[in-house]
Structure formats: structure tokens, C-alpha cells
Protein backbone atom coordinates (compact mmCIF):
# COMPACT_ATOMS: atom_id res chain seq x y z
CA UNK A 1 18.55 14.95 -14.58
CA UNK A 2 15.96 12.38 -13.63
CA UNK A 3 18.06 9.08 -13.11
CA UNK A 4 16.90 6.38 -11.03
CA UNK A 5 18.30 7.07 -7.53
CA UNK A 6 17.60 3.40 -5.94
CA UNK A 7 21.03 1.94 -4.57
CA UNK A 8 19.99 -1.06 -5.66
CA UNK A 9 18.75 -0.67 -9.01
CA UNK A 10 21.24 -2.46 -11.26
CA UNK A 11 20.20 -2.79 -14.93
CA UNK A 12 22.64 -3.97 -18.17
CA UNK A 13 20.55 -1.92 -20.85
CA UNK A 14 20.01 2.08 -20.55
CA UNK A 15 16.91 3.47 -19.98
CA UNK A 16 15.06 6.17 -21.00
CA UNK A 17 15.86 8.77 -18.63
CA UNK A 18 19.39 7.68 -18.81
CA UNK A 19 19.57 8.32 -22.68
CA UNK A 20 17.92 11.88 -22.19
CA UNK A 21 20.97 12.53 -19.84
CA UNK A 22 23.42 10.97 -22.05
CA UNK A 23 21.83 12.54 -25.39
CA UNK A 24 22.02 16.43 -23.19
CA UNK A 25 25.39 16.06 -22.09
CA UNK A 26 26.87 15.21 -25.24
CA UNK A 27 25.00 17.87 -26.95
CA UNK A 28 25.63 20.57 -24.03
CA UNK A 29 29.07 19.46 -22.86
CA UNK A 30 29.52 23.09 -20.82
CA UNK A 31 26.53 22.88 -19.05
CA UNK A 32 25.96 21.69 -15.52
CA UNK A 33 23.90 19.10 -14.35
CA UNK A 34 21.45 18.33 -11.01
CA UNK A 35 20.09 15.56 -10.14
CA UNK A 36 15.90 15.99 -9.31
CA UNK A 37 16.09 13.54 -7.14
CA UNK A 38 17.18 15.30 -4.14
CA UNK A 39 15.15 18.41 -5.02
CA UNK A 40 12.25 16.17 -5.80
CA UNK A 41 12.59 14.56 -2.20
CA UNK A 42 12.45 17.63 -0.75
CA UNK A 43 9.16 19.53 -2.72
CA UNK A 44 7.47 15.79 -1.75
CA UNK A 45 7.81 16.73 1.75
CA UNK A 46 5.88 20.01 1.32
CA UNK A 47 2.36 19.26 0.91
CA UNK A 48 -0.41 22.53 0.23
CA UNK A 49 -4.16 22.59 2.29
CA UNK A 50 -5.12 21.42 -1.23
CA UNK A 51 -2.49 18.45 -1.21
CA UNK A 52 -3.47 17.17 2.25
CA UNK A 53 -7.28 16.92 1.59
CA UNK A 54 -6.49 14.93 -1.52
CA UNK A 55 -4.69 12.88 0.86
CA UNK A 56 -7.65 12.99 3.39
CA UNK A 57 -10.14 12.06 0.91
CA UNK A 58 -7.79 8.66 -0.09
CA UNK A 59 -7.36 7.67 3.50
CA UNK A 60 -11.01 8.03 4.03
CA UNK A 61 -11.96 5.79 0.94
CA UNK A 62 -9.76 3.32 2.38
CA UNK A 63 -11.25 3.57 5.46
CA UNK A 64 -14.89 2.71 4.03
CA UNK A 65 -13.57 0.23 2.00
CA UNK A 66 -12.16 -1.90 5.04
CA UNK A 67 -15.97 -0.99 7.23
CA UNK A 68 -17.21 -2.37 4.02
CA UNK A 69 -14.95 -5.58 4.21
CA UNK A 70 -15.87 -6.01 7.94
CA UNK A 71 -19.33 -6.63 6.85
CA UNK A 72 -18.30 -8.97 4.56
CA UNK A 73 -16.02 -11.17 5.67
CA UNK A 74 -17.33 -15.01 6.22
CA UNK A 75 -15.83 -18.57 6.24
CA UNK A 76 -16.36 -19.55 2.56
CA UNK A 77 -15.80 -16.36 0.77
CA UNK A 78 -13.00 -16.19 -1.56
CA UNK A 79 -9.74 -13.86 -1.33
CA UNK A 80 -10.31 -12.08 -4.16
CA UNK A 81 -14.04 -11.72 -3.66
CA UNK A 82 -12.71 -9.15 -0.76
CA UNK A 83 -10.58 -7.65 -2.92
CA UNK A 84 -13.66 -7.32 -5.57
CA UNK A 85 -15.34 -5.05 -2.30
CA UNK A 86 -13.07 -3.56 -2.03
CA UNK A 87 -12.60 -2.41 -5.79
CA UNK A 88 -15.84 -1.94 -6.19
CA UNK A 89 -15.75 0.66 -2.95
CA UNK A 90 -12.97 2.80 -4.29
CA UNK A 91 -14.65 3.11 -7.72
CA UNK A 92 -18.02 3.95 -5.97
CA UNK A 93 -16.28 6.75 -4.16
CA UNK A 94 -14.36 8.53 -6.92
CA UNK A 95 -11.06 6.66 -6.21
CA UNK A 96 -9.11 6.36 -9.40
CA UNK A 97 -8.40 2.58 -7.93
CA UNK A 98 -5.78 0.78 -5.86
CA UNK A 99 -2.61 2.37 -5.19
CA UNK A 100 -0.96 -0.22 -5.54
CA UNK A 101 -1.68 -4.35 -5.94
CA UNK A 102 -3.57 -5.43 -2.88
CA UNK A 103 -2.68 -8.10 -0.29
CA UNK A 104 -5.61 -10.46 0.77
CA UNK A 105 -3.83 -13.30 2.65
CA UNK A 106 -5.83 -15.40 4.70
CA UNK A 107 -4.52 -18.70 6.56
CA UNK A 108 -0.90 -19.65 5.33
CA UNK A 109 -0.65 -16.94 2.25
CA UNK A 110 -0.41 -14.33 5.13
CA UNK A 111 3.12 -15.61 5.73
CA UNK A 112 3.91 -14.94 1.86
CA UNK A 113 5.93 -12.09 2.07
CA UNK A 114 3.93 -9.97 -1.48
CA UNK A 115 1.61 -12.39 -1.29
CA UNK A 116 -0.98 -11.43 -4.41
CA UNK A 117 -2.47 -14.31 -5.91
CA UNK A 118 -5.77 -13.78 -3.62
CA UNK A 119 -7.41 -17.19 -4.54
CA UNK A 120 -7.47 -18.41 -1.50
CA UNK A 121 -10.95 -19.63 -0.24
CA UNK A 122 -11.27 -17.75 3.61
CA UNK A 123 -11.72 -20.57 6.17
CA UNK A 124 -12.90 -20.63 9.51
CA UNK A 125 -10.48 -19.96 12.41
CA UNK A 126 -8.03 -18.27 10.04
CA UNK A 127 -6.93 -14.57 9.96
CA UNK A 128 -6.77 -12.55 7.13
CA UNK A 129 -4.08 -9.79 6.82
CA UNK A 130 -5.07 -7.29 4.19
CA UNK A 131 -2.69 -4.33 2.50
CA UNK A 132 -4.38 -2.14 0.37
CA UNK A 133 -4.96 1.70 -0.48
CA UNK A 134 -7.16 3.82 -2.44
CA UNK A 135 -5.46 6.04 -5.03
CA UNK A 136 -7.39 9.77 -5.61
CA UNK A 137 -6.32 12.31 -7.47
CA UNK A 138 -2.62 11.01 -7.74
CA UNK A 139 -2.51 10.47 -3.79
CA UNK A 140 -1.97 7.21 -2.13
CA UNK A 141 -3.56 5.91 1.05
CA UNK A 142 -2.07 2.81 2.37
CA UNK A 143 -3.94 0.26 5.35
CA UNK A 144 -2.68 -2.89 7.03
CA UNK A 145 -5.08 -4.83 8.93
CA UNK A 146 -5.60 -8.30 10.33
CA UNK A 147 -9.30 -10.07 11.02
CA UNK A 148 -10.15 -13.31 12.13
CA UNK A 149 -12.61 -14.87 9.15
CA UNK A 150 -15.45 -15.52 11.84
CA UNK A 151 -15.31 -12.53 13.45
CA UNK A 152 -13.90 -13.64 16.78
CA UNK A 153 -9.81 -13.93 17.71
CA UNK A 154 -8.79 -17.60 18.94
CA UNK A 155 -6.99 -16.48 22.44
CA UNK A 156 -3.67 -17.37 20.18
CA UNK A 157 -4.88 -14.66 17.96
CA UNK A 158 -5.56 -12.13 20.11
CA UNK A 159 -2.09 -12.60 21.95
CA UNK A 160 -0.14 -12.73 19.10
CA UNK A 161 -1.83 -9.94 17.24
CA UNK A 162 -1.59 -7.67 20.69
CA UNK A 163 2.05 -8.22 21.48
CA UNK A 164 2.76 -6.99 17.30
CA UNK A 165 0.23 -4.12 18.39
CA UNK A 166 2.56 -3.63 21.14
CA UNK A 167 6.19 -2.22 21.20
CA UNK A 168 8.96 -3.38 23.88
CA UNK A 169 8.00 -0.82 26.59
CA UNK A 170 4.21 -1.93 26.21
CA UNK A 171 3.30 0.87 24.54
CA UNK A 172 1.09 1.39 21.50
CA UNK A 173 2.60 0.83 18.15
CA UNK A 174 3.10 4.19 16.23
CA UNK A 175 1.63 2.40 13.13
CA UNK A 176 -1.76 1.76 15.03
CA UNK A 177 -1.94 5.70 15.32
């Protein structure tokens, strides 16, 4: 049975998947039921040659979306005008689009937890933290990055931004890997 396996998923009216169930086991009272979930979980975690490079080809049109972003990144230019390069580099690369709703949030928006509105005009001295992915070929790449609109850290910046980068022993944080 596919049922929604989320703890905290709490809904009053039943939902598709949940009337399949209901409809089989009222029709097939003897039989005996799985849930996918768990076996789902675990084929996920097995990923062909074939699977990875799908994977490898998102990552790396997410990575030449955010070189392409570097370049264009200025005081003046609008949140989603970033987002619009960014668009317009997955689509130029075969990307089926964003895997999921981007996160341009310059200046105060970056403390928005799901910030999305991107509207923002980019000002100078403020840092822009950017989520985003390319999907391709049902594969999801997923990138978090800060940069300062001008192109240059305030010493604030940089301290603040190295001491996220950093973990308590000083070392490298596994998610700059």
C-alpha cells in the first residue's frame, strides 16, 4: 500500500491512496498488506551507473547555473531577475527545470525561513543566499550558496559566513564538500 508515511501528516478528508487501500481491503479481506514505503526507502538508496550520471548531469547544470549567476550579480538587479538566469540556464542545458521553488534572498528576506517571493531589488553591501536545483531526467540537484551583491565580503561577512563554513573543531563543514 502506498500511504503517506510522514509522522506529521494529519489530514480530516481521505486521500487517494488511502481510498485505493480502503477500496482493496474491503474487496480482498484475506489478503495481506505491505506498506511501499519501507521497501521504497530502501530501492531509493540503490542507485545504477545509469542513475548516478543522471544525477551527475543535474548537479552539473546547477553548477553552471550558479557560474552563470556569479557573472551576474550587481547592486540594482532584481531577485527574481537571478532566478530568471538561472531558469533560463537549466532550460538551455536540457534540465526539465527547478527541482523545486528557488530561494533568492538578498538583505533581510535571507532571514525568511522559505523565503520565495524573490522581488527583492539586490542592494549594495547585502548578501544573497540562494537555494536552488536543476531537475533532469526525474533527478534532483540541490545548491546553497551565499554572495555578497558587489562581489566583495564586508569583514562581518566573511567572519560570519566562515565560522557557518566551519564546524566546532574548526574543521570544514561536510556540506561544503
Amino acid at each position: 500500500m502506498n500511504l503517506n508515511e510522514n509522522d506529521r501528516f494529519v489530514t480530516e478528508v481521505v486521500y487517494r491512496d488511502e481510498r485505493c487501500a480502503r477500496e482493496l481491503k474491503s474487496k480482498y479481506p484475506n489478503h495481506i498488506y505491505e506498506r511501499s514505503g519501507p521497501i521504497m526507502a530502501k530501492l531509493r538508496a540503490i542507485k545504477s551507473d545509469t542513475e548516478v550520471k543522471q544525477m551527475q548531469v543535474a548537479a552539473d547544470i546547477t553548477e553552471k547555473a550558479f557560474r552563470r549567476v556569479l557573472g551576474f550579480v550587481r547592486p540594482g538587479v532584481m531577485e527574481y531577475q537571478i532566478e530568471a538566469e538561472i531558469t533560463h540556464e537549466f532550460l538551455w542545458n536540457r534540465a526539465t527545470g527547478h527541482a523545486y521553488s528557488p530561494i533568492i534572498a538578498s538583505g533581510a528576506s535571507a532571514n525568511v525561513l522559505h523565503y520565495t517571493e524573490n522581488n527583492r531589488e539586490c542592494k549594495d553591501g547585502d548578501v544573497i543566499l540562494m537555494d536552488f536545483g536543476a531537475e533532469y531526467a526525474n533527478y534532483a540537484a540541490d545548491l546553497t550558496r551565499s554572495i555578497p551583491v558587489n562581489g566583495k565580503f564586508t569583514k562581518r561577512q566573511k567572519d560570519v559566513y566562515n565560522a557557518v563554513l566551519r564546524d566546532e573543531s574548526g574543521n570544514k563543514n561536510a556540506c561544503r564538500r
